[in-house]
Protein backbone atom coordinates (compact mmCIF):
# COMPACT_ATOMS: atom_id res chain seq x y z
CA UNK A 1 10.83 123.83 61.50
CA UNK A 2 8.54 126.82 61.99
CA UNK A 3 4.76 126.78 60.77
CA UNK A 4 5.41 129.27 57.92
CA UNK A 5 8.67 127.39 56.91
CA UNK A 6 6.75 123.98 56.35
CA UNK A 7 3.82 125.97 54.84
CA UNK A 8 6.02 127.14 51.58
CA UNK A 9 8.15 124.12 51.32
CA UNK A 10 5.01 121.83 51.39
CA UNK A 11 2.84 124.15 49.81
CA UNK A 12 0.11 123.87 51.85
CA UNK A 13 -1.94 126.67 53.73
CA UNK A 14 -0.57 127.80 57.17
CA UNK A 15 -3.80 127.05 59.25
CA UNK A 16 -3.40 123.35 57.76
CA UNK A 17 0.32 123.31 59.27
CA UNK A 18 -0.49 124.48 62.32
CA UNK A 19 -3.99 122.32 62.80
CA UNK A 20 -1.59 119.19 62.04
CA UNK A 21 0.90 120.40 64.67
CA UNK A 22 -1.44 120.85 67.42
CA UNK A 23 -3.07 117.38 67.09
CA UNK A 24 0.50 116.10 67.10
CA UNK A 25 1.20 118.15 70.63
CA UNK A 26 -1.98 117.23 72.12
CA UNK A 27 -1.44 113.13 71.53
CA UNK A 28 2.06 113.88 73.05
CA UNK A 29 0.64 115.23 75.97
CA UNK A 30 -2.16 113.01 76.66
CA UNK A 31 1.10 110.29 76.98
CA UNK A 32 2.65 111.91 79.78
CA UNK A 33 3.04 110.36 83.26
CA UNK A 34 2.05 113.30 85.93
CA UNK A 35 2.17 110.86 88.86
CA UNK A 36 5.17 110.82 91.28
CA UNK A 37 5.98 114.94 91.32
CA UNK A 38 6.83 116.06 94.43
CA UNK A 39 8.67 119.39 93.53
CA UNK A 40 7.42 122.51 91.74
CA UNK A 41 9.01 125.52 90.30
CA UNK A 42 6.14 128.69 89.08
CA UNK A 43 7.50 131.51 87.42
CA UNK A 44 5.43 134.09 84.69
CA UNK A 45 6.77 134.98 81.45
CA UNK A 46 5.82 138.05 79.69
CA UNK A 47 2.97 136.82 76.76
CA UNK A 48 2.66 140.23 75.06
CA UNK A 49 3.47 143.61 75.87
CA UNK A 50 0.98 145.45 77.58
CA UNK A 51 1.82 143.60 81.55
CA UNK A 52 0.39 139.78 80.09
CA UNK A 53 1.78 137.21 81.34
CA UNK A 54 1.88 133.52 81.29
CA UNK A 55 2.33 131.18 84.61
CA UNK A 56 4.41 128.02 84.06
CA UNK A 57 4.46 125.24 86.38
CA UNK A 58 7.33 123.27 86.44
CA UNK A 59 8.26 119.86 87.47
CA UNK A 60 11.66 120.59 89.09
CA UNK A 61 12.99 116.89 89.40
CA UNK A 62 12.11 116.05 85.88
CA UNK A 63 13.29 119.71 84.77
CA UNK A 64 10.09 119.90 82.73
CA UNK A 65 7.16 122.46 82.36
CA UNK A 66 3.80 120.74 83.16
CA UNK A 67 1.28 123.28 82.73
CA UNK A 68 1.04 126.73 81.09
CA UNK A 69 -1.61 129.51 82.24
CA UNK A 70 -2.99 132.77 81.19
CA UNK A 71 -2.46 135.45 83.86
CA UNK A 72 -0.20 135.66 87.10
CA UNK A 73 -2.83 136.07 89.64
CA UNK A 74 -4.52 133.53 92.42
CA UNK A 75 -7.34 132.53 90.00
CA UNK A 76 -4.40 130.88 87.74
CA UNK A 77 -3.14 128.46 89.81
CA UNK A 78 -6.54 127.54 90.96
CA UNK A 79 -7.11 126.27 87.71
CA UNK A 80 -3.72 124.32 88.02
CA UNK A 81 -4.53 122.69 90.62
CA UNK A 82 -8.00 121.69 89.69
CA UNK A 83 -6.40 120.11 86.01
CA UNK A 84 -3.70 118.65 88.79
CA UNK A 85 -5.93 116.48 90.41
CA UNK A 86 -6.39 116.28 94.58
CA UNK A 87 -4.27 113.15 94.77
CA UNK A 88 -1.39 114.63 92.54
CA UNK A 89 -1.24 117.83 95.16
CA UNK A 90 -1.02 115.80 98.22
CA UNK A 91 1.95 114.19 97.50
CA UNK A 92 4.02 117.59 96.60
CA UNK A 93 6.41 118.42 99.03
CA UNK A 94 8.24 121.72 97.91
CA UNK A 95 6.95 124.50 95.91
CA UNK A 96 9.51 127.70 94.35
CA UNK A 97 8.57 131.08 93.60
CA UNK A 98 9.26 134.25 93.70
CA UNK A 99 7.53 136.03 97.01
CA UNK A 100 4.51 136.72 94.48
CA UNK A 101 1.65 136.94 96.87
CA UNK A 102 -1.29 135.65 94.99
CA UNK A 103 1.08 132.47 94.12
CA UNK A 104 1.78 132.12 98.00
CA UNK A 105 -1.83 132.49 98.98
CA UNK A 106 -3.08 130.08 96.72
CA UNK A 107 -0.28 127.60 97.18
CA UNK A 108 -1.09 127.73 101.19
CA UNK A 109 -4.66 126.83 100.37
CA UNK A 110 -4.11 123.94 98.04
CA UNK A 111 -0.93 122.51 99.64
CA UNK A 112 -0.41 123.36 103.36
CA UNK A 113 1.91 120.93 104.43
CA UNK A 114 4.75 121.70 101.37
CA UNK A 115 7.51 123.96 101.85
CA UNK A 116 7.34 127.15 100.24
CA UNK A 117 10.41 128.57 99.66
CA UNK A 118 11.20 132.28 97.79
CA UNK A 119 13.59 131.78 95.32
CA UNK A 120 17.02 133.57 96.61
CA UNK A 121 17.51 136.01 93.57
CA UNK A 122 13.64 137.78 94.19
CA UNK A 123 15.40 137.70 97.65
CA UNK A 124 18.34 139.48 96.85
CA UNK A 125 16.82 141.81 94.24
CA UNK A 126 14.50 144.31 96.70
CA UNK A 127 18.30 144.99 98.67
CA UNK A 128 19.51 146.05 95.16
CA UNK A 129 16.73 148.82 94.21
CA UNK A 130 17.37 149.27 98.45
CA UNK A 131 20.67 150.16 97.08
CA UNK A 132 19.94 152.47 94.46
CA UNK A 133 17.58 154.04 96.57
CA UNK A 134 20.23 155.04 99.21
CA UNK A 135 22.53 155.99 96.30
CA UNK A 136 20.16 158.40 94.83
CA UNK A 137 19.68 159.81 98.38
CA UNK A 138 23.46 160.19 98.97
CA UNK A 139 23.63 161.63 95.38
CA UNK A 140 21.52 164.33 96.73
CA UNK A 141 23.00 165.01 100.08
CA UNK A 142 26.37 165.57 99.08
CA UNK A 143 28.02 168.85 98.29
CA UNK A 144 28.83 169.09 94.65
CA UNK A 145 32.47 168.68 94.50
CA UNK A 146 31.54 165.02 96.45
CA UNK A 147 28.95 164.24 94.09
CA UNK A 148 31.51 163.22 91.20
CA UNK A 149 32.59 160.03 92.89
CA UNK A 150 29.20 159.03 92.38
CA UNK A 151 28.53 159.56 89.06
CA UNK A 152 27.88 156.51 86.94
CA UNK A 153 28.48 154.44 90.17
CA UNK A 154 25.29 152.74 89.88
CA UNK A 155 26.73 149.84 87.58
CA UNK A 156 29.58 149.38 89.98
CA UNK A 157 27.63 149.26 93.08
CA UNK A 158 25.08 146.88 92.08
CA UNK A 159 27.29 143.93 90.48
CA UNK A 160 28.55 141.53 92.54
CA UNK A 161 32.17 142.14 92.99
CA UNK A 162 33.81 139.12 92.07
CA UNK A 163 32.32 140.80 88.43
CA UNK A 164 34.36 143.86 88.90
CA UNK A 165 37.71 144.33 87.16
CA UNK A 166 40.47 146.28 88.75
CA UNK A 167 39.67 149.82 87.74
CA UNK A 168 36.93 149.36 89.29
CA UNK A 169 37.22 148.10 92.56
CA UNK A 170 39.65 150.96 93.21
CA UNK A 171 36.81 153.70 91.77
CA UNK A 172 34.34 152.10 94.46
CA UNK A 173 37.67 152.64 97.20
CA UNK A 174 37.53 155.90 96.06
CA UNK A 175 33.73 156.20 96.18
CA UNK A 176 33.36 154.59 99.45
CA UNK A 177 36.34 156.90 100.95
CA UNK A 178 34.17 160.07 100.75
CA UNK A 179 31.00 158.58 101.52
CA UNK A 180 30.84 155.82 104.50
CA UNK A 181 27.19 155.13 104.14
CA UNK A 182 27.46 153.33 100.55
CA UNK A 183 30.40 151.83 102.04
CA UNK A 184 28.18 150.11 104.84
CA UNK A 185 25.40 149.43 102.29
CA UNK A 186 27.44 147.54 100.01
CA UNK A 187 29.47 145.81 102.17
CA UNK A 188 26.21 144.56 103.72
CA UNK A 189 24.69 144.18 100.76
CA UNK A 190 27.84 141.29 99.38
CA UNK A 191 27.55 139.75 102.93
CA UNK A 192 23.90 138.85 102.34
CA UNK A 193 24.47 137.38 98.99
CA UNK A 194 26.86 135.42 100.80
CA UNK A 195 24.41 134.25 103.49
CA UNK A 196 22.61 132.81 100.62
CA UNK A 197 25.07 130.69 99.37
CA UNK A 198 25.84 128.79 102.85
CA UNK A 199 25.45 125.58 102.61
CA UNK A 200 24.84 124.81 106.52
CA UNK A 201 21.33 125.94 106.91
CA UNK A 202 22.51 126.41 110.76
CA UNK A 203 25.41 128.41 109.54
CA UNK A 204 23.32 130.79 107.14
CA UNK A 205 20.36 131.29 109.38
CA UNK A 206 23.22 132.34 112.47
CA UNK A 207 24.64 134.84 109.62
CA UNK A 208 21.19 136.11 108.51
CA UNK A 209 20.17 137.31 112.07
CA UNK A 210 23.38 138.59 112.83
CA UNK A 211 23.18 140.53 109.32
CA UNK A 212 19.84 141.98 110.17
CA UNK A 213 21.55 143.15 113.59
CA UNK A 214 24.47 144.59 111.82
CA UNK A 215 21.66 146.67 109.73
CA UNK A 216 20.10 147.63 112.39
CA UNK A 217 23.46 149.27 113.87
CA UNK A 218 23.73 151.05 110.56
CA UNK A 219 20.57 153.07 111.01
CA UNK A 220 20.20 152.87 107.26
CA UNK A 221 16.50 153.67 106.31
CA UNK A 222 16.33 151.77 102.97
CA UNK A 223 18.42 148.84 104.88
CA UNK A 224 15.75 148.37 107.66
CA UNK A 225 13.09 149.12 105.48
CA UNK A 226 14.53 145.76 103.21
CA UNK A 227 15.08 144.16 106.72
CA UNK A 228 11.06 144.67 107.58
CA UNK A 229 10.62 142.27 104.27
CA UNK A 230 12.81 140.04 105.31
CA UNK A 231 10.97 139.75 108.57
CA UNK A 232 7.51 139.75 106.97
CA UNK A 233 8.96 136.54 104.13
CA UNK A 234 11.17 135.08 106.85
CA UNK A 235 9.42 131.27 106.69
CA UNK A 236 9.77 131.17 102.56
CA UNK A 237 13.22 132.60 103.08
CA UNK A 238 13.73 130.06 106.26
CA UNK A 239 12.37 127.05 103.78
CA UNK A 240 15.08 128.43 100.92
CA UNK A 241 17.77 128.16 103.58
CA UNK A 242 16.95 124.41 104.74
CA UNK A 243 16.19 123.14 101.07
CA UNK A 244 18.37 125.29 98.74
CA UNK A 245 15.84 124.91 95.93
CA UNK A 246 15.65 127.78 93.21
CA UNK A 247 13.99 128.83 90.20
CA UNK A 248 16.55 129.29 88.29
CA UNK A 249 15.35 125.81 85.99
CA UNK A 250 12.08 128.42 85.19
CA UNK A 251 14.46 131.47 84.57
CA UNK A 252 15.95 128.95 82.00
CA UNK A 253 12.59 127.88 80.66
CA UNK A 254 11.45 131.60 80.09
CA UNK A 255 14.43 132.24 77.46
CA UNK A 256 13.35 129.58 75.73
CA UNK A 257 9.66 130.84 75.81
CA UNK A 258 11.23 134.06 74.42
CA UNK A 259 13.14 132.43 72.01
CA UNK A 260 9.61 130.83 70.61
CA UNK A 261 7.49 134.19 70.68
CA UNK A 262 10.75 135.35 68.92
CA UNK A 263 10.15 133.00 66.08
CA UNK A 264 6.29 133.43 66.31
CA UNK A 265 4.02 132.90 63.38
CA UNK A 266 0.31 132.69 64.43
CA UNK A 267 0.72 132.83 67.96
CA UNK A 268 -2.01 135.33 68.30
CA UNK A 269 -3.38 132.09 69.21
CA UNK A 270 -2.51 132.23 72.86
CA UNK A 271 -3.63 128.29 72.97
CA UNK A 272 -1.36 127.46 70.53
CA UNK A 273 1.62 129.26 72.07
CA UNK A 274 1.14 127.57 75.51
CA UNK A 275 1.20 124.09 72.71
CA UNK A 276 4.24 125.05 71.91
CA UNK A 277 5.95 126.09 75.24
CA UNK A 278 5.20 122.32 76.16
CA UNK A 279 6.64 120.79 73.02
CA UNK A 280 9.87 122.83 73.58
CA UNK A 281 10.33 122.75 77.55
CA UNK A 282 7.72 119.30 78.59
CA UNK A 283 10.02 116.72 77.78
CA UNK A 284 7.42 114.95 75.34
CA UNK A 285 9.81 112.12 74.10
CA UNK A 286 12.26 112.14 71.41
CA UNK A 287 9.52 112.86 68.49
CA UNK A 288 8.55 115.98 69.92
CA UNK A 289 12.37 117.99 70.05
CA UNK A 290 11.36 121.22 67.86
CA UNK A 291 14.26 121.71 65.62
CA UNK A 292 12.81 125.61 64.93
């Protein structure tokens, strides 16, 4: 039940609610056994408008957040990893995230000998604004009566097409009939996202090279710009391919965090709202489920 909801029906000040609440969190967490994780998910969530952001550390075996920080930059998980203790660090063995560079540099630092691996959707989502990009260009290329096939085809070229309904699928045809270079982009562009659902790590890294060499036929400038990244991230990308981890259990965790902030009342306390995050998404035992 929300702090302002136990506040009337008790009649007792807010601050007193809350106080009570984050006593009741804090026993929780002093409870918790730490020891044994070997996997870890990071991900930020947006804490207030204005580009803040929170950092939460997950505990992907467990599917549990661990640790909440203010800020998405190096200094953040230094802190982590000081609260996670020297011993705790050694014995992780994978790490997730999303090609965030202060994350990765920090992570190298503290934990050399885990796999970091880029979670496949930050992969995937450079080759769509790639996409766009070369859209845009076409857009503006084309003589005007050409330039009507591509109106409003940004929605259609961008979802995966297993997503697209009939009508759709034969507007791109039509699209891709008077314009071969969106044809080759988005062709390429569903191959990929299949290269990342291999299973065979020997299979998908065979497809992935001979995807880059099929881009580099193309001649596509956005295409071997995206293939340059690729290149530069290619051991986190390598590591995703072996180990098939994602981050999707943190995408999860961050619609509950918006859920919360949704149903804030005092969480100008930026303390208490990290409390809370771990009540809802730390798997505190039975006692702590928020029912909110």
């Amino acid at each position: 039940m929300p702090v302002k909801a136990v506040s009337e029906q008790e009649r007792v000040d807010w601050r007193t609610v809350k106080d009570a609440e984050i006593r009741y969190i804090v026993g929780l967490l002093r409870k918790r056994d730490l020891d044994g994780i070997t996997d870890l998910g990071i991900d930020e969530v947006s804490e207030k408008k204005g580009h803040r952001y929170l950092t939460l550390v997950t505990d992907t075996v467990k599917r549990r957040v661990i640790w909440v920080g203010r800020g998405r930059d190096r200094a953040v998980l230094k802190k982590f990893f000081r609260w996670f203790g020297k011993k705790r660090t050694r014995r992780i063995k994978c790490v997730v995230i999303d090609m965030h560079d202060p994350y990765e540099l920090e992570i190298r630092k503290q934990c050399p000998r885990a796999a970091l691996i880029y979670d496949h959707f930050h992969v995937i989502k450079p080759l769509s604004l790639a996409i766009d990009n070369i859209r845009r260009r076409q857009q503006n290329e084309m003589p005007p009566e050409g330039r009507r096939y591509l109106k409003h085809s940004r929605y259609l070229l961008l979802r995966p097409r297993e997503d697209l309904s009939t009508k759709q699928r034969v507007r791109l045809k039509d699209l891709f009939a008077v314009n071969a270079t969106l044809s080759t982009a988005y062709l390429l562009k569903e191959d990929l996202r299949g290269v990342f659902r291999r299973q065979d790590p020997k299979q998908a890294r065979a497809e992935l090279r001979d995807w880059k060499r099929r881009v580099r036929e193309s001649n596509i400038p956005e295409l071997l710009e995206y293939v340059k990244m690729l290149n530069r991230r290619r051991f986190g990308i390598q590591n995703f391919l072996k180990h098939r981890k994602t981050n999707g259990l943190s995408e999860g965790f961050n619609n509950v965090v918006k859920t919360i902030k949704k149903n804030a009342y005092g969480f100008h306390d930026s303390q208490y709202f990290r409390l809370k995050i771990l009540r809802k998404c730390g798997k505190l035992g039975e006692a702590s489920i928020d029912r909110d």
